[in-house]
N, C-alpha and C. Protein backbone atom coordinates (compact mmCIF):
# COMPACT_ATOMS: atom_id res chain seq x y z
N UNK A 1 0.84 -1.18 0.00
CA UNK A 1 0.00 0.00 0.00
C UNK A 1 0.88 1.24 0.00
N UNK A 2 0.98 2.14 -0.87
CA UNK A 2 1.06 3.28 -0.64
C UNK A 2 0.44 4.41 -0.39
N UNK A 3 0.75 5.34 0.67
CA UNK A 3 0.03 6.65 1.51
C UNK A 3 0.46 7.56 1.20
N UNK A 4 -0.34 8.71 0.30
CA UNK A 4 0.32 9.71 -0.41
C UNK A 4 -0.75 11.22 0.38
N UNK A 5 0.81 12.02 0.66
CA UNK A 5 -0.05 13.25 1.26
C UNK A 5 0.34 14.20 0.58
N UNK A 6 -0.86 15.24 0.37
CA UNK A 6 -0.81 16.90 -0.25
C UNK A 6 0.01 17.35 0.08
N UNK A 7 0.65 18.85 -0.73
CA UNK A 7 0.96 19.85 -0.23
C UNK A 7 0.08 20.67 0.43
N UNK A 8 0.18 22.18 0.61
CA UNK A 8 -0.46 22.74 1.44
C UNK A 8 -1.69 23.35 0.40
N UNK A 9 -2.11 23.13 -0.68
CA UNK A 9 -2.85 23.31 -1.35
C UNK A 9 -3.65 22.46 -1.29
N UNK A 10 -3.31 21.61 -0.87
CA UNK A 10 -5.17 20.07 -0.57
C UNK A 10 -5.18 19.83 -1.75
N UNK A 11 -4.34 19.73 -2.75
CA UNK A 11 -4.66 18.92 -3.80
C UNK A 11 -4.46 17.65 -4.09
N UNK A 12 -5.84 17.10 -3.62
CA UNK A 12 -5.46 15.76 -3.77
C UNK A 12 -5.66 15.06 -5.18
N UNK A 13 -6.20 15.76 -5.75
CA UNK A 13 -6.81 15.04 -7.32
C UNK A 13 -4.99 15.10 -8.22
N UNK A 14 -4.55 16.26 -7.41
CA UNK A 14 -2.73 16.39 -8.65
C UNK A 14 -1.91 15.04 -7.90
N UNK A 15 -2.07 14.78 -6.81
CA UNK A 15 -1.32 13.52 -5.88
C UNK A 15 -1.39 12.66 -6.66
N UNK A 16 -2.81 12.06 -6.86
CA UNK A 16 -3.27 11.15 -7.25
C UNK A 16 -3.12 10.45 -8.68
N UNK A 17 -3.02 12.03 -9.54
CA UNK A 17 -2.89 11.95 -10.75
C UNK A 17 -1.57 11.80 -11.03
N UNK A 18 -0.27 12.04 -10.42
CA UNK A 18 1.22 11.81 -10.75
C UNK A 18 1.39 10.44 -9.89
N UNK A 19 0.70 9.78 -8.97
CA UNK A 19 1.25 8.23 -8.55
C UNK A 19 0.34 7.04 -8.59
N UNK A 20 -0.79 7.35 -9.77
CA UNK A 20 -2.09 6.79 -9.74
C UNK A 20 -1.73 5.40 -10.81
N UNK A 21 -1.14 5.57 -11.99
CA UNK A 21 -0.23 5.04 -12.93
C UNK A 21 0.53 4.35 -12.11
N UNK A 22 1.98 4.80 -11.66
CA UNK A 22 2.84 3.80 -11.23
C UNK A 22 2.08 2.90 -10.35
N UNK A 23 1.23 3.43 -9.27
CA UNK A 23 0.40 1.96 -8.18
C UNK A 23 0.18 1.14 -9.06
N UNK A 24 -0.76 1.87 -9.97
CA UNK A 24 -1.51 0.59 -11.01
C UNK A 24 -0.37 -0.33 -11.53
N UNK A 25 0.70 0.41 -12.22
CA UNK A 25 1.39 -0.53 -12.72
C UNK A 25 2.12 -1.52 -11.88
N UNK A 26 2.06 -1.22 -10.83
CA UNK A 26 2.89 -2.24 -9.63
C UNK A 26 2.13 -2.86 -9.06
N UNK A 27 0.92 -2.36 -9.26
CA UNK A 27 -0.44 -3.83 -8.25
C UNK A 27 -0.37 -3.13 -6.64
N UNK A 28 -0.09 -1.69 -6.87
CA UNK A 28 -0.25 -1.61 -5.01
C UNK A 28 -1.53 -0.85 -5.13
N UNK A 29 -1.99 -0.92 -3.91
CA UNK A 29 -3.35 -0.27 -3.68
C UNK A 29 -2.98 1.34 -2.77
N UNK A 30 -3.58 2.15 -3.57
CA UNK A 30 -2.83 3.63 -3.27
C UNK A 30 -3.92 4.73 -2.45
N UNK A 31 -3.67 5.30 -1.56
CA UNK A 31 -4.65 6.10 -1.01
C UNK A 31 -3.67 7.58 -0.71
N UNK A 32 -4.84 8.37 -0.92
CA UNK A 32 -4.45 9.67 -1.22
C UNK A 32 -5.24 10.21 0.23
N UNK A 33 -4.49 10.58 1.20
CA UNK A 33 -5.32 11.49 2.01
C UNK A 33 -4.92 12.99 2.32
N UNK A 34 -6.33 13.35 2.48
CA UNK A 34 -6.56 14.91 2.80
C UNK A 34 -6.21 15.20 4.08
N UNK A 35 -5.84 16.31 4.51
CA UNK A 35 -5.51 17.27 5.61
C UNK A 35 -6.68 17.07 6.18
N UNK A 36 -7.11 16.77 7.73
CA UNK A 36 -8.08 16.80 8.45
C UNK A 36 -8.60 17.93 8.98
N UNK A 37 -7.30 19.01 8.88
CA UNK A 37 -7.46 20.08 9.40
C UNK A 37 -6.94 21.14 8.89
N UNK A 38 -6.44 22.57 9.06
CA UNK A 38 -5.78 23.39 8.46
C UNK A 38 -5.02 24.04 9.33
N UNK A 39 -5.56 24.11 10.83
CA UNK A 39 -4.74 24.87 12.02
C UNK A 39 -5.15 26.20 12.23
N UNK A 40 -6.89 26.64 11.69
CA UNK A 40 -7.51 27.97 11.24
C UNK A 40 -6.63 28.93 10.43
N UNK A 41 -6.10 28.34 9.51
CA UNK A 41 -4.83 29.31 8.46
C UNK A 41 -5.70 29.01 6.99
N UNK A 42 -6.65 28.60 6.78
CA UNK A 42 -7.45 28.24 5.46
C UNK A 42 -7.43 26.89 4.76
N UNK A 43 -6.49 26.89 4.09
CA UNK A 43 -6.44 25.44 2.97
C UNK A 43 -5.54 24.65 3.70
N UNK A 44 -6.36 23.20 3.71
CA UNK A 44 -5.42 22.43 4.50
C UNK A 44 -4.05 22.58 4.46
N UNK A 45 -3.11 22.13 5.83
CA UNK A 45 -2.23 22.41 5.40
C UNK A 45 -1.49 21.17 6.79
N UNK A 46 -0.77 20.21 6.03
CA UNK A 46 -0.25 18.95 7.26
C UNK A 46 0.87 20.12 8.45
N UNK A 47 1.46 20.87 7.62
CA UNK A 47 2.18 21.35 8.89
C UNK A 47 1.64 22.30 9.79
N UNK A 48 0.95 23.02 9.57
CA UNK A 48 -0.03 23.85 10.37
C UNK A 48 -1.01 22.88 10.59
N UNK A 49 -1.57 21.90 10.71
CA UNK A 49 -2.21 21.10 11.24
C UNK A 49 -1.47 20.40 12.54
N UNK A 50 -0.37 20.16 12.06
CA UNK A 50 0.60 19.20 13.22
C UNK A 50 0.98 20.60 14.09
N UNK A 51 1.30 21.91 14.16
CA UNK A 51 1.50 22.42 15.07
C UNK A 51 0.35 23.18 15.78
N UNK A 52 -0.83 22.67 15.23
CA UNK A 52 -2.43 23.46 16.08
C UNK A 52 -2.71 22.40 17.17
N UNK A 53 -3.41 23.14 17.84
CA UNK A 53 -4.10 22.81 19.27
C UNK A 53 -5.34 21.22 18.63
N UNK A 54 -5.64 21.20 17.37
CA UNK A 54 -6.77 20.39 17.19
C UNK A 54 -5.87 19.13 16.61
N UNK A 55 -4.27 19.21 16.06
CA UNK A 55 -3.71 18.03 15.90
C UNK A 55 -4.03 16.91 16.42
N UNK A 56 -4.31 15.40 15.86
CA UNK A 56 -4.64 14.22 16.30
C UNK A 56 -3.04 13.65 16.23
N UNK A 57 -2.33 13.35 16.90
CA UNK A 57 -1.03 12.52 16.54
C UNK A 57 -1.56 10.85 16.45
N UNK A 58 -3.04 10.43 16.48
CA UNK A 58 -2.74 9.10 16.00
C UNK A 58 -4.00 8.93 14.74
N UNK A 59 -4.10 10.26 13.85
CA UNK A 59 -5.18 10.31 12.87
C UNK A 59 -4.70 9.60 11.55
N UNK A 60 -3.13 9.85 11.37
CA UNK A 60 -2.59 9.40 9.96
C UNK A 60 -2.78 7.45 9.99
N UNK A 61 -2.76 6.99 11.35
CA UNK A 61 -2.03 5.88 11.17
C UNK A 61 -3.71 5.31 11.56
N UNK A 62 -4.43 6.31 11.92
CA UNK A 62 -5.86 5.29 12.21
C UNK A 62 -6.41 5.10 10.66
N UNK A 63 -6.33 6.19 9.73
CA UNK A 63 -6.96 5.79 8.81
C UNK A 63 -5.90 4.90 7.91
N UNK A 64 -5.08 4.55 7.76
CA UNK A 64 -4.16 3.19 7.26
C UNK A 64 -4.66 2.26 7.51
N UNK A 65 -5.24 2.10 9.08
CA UNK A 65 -5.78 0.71 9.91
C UNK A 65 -6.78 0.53 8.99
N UNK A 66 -7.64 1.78 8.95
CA UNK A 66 -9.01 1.82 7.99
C UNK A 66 -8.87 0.82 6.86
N UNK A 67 -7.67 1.15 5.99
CA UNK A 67 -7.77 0.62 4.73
C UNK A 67 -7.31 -0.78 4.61
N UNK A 68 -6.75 -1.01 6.05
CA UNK A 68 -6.13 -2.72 6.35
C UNK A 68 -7.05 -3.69 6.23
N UNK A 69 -8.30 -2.82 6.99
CA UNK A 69 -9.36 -3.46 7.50
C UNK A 69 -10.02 -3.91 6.42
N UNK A 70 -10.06 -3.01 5.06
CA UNK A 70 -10.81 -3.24 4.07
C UNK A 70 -10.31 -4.03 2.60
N UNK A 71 -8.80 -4.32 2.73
CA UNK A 71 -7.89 -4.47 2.10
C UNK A 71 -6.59 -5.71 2.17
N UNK A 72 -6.73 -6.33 1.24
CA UNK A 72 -5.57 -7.92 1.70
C UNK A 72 -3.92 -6.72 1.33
N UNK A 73 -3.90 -6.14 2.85
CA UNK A 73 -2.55 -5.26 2.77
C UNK A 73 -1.62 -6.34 3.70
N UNK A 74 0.17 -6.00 3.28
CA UNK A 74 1.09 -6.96 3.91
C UNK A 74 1.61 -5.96 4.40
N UNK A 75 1.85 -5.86 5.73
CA UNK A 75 1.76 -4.70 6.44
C UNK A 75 3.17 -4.42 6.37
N UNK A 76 4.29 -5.51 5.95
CA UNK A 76 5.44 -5.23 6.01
C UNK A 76 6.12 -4.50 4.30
N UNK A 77 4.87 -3.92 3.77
CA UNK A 77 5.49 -3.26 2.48
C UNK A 77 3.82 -2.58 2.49
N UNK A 78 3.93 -1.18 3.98
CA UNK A 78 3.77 -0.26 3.82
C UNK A 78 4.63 0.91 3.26
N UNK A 79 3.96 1.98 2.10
CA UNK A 79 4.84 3.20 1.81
C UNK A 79 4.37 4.46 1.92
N UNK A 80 5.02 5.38 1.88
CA UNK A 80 4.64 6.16 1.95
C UNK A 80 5.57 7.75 1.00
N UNK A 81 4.48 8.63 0.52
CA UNK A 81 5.11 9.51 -0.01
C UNK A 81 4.48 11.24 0.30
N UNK A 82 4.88 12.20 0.37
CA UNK A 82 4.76 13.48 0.61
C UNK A 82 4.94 14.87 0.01
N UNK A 83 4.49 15.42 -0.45
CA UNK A 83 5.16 16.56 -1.38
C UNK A 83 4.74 17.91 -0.58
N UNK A 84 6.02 18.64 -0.20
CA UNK A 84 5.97 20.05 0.39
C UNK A 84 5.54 19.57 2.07
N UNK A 85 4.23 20.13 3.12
CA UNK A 85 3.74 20.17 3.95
C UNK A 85 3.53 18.93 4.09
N UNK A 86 3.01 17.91 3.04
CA UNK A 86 2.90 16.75 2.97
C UNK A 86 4.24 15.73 3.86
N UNK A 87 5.09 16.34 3.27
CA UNK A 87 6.92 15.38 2.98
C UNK A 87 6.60 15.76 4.48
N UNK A 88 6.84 17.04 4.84
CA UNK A 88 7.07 18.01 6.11
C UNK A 88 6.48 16.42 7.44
N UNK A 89 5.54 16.83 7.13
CA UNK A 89 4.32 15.65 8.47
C UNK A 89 5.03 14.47 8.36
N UNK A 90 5.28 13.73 7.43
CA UNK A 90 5.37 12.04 6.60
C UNK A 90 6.71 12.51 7.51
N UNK A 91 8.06 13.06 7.62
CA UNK A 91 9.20 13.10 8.24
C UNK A 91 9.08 12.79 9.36
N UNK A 92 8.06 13.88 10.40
CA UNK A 92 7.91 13.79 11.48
C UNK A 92 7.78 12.64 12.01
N UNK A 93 6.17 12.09 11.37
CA UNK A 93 4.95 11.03 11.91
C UNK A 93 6.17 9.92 11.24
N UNK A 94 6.76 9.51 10.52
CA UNK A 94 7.65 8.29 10.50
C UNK A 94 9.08 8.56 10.96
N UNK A 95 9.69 9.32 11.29
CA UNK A 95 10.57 9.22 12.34
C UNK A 95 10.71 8.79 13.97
N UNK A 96 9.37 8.85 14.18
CA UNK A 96 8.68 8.80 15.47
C UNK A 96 7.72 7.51 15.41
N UNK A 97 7.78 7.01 14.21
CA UNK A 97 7.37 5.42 14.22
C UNK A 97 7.56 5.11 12.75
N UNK A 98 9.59 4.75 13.01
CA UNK A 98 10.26 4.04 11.85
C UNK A 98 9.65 2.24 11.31
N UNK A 99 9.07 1.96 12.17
CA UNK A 99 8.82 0.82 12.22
C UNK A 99 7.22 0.55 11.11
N UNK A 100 6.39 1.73 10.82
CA UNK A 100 5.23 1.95 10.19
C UNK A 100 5.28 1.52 8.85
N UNK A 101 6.76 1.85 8.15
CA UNK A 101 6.50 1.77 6.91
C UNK A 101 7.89 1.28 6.56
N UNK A 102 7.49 0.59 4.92
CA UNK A 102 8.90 -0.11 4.81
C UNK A 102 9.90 0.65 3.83
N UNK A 103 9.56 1.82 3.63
CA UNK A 103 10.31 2.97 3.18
C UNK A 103 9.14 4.30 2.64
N UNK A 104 9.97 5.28 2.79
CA UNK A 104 9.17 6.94 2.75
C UNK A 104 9.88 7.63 1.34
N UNK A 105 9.18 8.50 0.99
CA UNK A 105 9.61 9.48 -0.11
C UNK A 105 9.44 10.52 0.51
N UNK A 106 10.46 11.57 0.75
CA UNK A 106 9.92 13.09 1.03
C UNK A 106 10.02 13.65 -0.47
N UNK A 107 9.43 14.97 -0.94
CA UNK A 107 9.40 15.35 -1.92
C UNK A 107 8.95 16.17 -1.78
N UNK A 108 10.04 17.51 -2.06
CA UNK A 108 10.32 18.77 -1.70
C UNK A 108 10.02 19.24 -0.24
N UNK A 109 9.93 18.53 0.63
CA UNK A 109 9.79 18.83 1.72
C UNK A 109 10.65 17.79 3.36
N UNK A 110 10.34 18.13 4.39
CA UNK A 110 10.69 17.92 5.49
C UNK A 110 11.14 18.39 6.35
N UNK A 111 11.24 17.61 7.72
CA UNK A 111 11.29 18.86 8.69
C UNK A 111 12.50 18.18 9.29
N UNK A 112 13.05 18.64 9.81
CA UNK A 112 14.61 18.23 10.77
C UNK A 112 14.50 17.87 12.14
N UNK A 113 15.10 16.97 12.66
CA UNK A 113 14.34 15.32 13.33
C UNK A 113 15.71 16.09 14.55
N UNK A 114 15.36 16.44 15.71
CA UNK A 114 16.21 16.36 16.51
C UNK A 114 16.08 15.76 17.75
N UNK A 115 15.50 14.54 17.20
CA UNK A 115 15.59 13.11 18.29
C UNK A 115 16.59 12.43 18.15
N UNK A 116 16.59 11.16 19.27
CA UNK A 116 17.41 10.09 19.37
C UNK A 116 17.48 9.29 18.15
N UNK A 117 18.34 8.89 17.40
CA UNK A 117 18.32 7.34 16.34
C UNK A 117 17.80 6.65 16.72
N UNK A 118 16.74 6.42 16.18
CA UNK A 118 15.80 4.78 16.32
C UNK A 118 16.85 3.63 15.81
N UNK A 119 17.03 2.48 16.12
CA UNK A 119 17.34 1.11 16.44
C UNK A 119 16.67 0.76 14.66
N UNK A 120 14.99 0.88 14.54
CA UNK A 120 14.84 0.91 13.57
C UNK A 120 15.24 1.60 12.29
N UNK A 121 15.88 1.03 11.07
CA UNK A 121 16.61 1.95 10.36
C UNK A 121 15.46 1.78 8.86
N UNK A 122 15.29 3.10 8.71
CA UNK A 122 13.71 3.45 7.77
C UNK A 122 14.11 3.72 6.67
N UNK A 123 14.12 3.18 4.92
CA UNK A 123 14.72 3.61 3.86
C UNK A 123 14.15 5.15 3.36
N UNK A 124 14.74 5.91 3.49
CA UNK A 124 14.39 7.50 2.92
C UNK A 124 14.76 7.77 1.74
N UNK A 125 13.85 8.08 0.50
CA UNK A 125 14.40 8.74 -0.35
C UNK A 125 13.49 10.11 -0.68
N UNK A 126 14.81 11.11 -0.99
CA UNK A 126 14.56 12.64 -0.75
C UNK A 126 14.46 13.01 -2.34
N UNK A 127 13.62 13.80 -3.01
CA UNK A 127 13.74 14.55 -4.24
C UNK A 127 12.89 15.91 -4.33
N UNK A 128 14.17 17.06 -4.08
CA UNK A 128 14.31 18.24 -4.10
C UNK A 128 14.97 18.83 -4.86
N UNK A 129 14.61 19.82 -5.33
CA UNK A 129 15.19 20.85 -6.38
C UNK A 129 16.02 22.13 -5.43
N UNK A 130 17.56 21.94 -6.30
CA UNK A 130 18.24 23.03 -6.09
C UNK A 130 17.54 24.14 -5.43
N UNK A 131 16.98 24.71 -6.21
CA UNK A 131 16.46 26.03 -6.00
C UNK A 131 15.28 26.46 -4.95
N UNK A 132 14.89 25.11 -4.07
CA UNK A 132 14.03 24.88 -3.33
C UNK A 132 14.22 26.17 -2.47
N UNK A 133 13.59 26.41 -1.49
CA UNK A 133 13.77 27.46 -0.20
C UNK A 133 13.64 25.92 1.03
N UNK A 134 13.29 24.96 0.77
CA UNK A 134 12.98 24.67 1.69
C UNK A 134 14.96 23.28 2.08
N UNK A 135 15.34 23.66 0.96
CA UNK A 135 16.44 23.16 1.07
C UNK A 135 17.44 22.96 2.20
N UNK A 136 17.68 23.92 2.52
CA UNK A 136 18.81 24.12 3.71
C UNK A 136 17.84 24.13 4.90
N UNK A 137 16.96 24.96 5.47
CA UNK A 137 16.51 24.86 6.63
C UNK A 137 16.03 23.78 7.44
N UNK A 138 15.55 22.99 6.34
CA UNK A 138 14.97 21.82 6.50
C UNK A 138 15.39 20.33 5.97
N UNK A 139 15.17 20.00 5.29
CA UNK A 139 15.71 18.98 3.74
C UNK A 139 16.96 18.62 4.49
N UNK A 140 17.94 19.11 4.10
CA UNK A 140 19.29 18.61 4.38
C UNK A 140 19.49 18.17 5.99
N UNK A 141 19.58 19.28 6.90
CA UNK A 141 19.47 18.48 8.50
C UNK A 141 18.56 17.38 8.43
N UNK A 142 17.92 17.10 7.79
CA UNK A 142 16.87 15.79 7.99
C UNK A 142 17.63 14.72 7.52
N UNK A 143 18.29 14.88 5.88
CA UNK A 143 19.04 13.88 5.17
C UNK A 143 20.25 13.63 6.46
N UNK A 144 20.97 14.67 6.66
CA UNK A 144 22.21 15.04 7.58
C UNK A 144 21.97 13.70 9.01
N UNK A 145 20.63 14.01 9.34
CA UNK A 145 20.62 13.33 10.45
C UNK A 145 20.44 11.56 10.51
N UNK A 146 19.51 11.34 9.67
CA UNK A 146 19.21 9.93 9.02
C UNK A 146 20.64 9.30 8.24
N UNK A 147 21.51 9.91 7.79
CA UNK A 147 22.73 9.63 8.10
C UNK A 147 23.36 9.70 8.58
N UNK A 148 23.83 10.34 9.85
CA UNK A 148 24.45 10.54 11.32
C UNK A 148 24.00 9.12 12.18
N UNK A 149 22.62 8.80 11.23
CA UNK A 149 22.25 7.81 12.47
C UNK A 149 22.63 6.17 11.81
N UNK A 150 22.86 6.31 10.69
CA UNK A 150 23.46 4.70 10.01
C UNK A 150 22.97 4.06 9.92
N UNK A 151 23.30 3.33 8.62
CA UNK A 151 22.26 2.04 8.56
C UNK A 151 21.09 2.28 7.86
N UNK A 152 20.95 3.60 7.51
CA UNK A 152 19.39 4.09 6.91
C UNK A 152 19.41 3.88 5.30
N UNK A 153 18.95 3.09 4.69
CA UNK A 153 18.94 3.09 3.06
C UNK A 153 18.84 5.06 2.54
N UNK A 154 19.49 5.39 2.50
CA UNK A 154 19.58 6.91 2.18
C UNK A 154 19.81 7.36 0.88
N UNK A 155 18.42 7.55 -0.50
CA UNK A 155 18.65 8.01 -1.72
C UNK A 155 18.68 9.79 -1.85
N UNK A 156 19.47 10.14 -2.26
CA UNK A 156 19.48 11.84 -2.13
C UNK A 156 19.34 12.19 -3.85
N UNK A 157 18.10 12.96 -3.96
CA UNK A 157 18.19 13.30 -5.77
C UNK A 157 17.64 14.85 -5.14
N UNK A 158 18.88 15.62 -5.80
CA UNK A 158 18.98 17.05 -5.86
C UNK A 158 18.73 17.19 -7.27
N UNK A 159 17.46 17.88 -7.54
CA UNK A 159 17.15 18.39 -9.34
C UNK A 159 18.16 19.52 -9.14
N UNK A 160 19.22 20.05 -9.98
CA UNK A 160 19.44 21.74 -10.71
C UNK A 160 18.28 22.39 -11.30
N UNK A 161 18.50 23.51 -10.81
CA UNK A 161 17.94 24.36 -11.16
C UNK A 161 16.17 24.03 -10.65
N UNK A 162 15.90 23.16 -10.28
CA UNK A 162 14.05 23.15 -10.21
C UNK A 162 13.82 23.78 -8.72
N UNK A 163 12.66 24.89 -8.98
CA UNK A 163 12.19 24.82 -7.61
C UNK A 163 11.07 24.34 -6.92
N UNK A 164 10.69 24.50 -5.94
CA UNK A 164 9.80 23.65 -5.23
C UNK A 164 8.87 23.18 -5.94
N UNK A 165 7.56 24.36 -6.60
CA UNK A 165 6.92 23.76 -7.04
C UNK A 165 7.26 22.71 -8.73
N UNK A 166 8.12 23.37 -8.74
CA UNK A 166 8.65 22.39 -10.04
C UNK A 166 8.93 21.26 -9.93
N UNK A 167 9.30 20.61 -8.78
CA UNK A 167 10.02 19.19 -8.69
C UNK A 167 9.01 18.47 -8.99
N UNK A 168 7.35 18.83 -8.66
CA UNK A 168 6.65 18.24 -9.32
C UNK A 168 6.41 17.13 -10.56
N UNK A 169 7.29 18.26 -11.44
CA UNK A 169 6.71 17.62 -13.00
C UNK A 169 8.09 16.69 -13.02
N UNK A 170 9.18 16.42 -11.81
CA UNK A 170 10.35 15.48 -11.95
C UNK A 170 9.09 13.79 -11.91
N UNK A 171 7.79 14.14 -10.68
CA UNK A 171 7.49 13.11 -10.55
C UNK A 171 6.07 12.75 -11.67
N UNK A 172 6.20 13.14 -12.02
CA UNK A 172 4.83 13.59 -13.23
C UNK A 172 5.65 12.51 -14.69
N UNK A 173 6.61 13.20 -14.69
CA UNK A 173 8.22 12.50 -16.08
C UNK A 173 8.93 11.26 -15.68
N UNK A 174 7.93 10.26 -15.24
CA UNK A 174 8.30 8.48 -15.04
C UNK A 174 9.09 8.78 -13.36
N UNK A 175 9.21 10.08 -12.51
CA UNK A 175 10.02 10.02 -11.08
C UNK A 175 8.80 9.45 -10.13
N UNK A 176 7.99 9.20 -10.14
CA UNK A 176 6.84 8.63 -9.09
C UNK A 176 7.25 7.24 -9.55
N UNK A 177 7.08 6.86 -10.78
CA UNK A 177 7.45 5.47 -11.27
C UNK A 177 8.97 4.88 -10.62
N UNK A 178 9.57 5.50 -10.75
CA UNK A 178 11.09 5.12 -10.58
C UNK A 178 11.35 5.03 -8.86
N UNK A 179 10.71 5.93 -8.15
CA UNK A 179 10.54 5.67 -6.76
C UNK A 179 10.20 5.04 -6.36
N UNK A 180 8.64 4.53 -6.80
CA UNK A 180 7.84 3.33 -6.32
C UNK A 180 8.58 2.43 -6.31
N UNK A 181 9.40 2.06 -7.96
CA UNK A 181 10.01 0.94 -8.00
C UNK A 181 11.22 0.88 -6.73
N UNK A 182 11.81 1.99 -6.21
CA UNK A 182 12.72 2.04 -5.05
C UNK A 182 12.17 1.50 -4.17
N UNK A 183 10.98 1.72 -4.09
CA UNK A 183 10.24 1.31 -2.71
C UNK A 183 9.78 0.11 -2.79
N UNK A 184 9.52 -0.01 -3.45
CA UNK A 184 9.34 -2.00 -3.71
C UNK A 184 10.26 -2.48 -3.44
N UNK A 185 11.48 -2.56 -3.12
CA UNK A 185 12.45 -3.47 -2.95
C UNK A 185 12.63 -3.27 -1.36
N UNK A 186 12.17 -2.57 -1.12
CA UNK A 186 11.90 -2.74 0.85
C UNK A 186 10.69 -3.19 1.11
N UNK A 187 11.03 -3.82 2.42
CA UNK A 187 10.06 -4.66 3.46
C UNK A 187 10.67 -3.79 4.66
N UNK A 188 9.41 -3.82 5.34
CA UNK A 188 9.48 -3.44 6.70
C UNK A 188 10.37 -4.69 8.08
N UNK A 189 11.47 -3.98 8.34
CA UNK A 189 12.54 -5.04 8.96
C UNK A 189 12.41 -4.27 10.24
N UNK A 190 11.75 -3.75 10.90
CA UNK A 190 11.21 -3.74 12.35
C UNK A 190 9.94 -4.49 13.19
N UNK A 191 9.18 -5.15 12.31
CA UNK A 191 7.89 -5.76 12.84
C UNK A 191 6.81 -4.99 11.98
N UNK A 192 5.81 -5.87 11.95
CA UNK A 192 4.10 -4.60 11.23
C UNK A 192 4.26 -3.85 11.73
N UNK A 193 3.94 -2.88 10.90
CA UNK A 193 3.24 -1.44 11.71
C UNK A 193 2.12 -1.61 12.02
């Protein structure tokens, strides 16, 4: 199964439409979810959701259960992917339970993890554009740290020249395809999530 989250635009129909193809072509069953909340700032948004007073910290992983329930899923080739605010949350919420999924995509986004190394080691692959803003503040201390901590399957794809919203059309041009296929070759080596 793969779990694909918005940017801060709630667009879930553009998610869907750049990793809707590769699921199909790989036989995984793909769910696209929406922001539950926005954090009273307007259009959903996962990171202003995760830092408001109405945040659920166990909402992402109840509705997964949802789709277990409904679905012949192998819990040890859960995935997951994120773009912008999306990536941002997916960093957090699977750093803090490496064991959930059997590898993550951030994409153009994330937030910088200044916890302990989990025992569990979570395959990350990052695809950001040069020209990002969200590059240095964020992005890199995250890569920085998930390698500080070892052992982490760690893919780093820096586009030139693309910026944020551009990295987009990297996954739009066979890069959702080519990831998935990354992510297929992991199993979850901590226990089900």
């Amino acid at each position: 199964m793969l779990v694909v989250l918005h940017g801060d635009d709630g667009n879930t129909a553009w998610m869907d439409w750049m990793w809707h193809g590769p699921a199909d072509k790989h036989g995984v069953v793909m769910v696209v979810l929406r922001c539950p909340g926005a954090g009273g700032y307007g259009d959903p948004s996962w990171s202003r959701w995760h830092r408001s007073a109405r945040h659920d910290p166990g909402w992402l992983a109840a509705r997964i259960e949802e789709v277990i329930a409904r679905e012949p899923i192998d819990r040890r080739k859960l995935y997951a992917s994120g773009y912008s605010s999306g990536a941002s949350y997916l960093s957090s919420f699977a750093s803090d339970h490496p064991e959930r999924f059997a590898a993550i995509s951030l994409v153009g986004g994330g937030d910088r993890h200044p916890g302990a190394c989990s025992a569990c080691k979570l395959p990350v692959h990052f695809l950001i554009g040069s020209l990002d803003t969200m590059l240095q503040p964020d992005v890199i201390p995250l890569r920085d740290w998930y390698q500080a901590c070892g052992g982490h399957d760690v893919v780093w794809e820096l586009r030139q020249g693309m910026t944020h919203e551009g990295i987009q059309w990297s996954l739009e041009r066979g890069g959702a395809n080519a990831i998935l296929t990354w992510m297929l070759r992991h199993e979850a080596g901590c226990g089900p999530g």
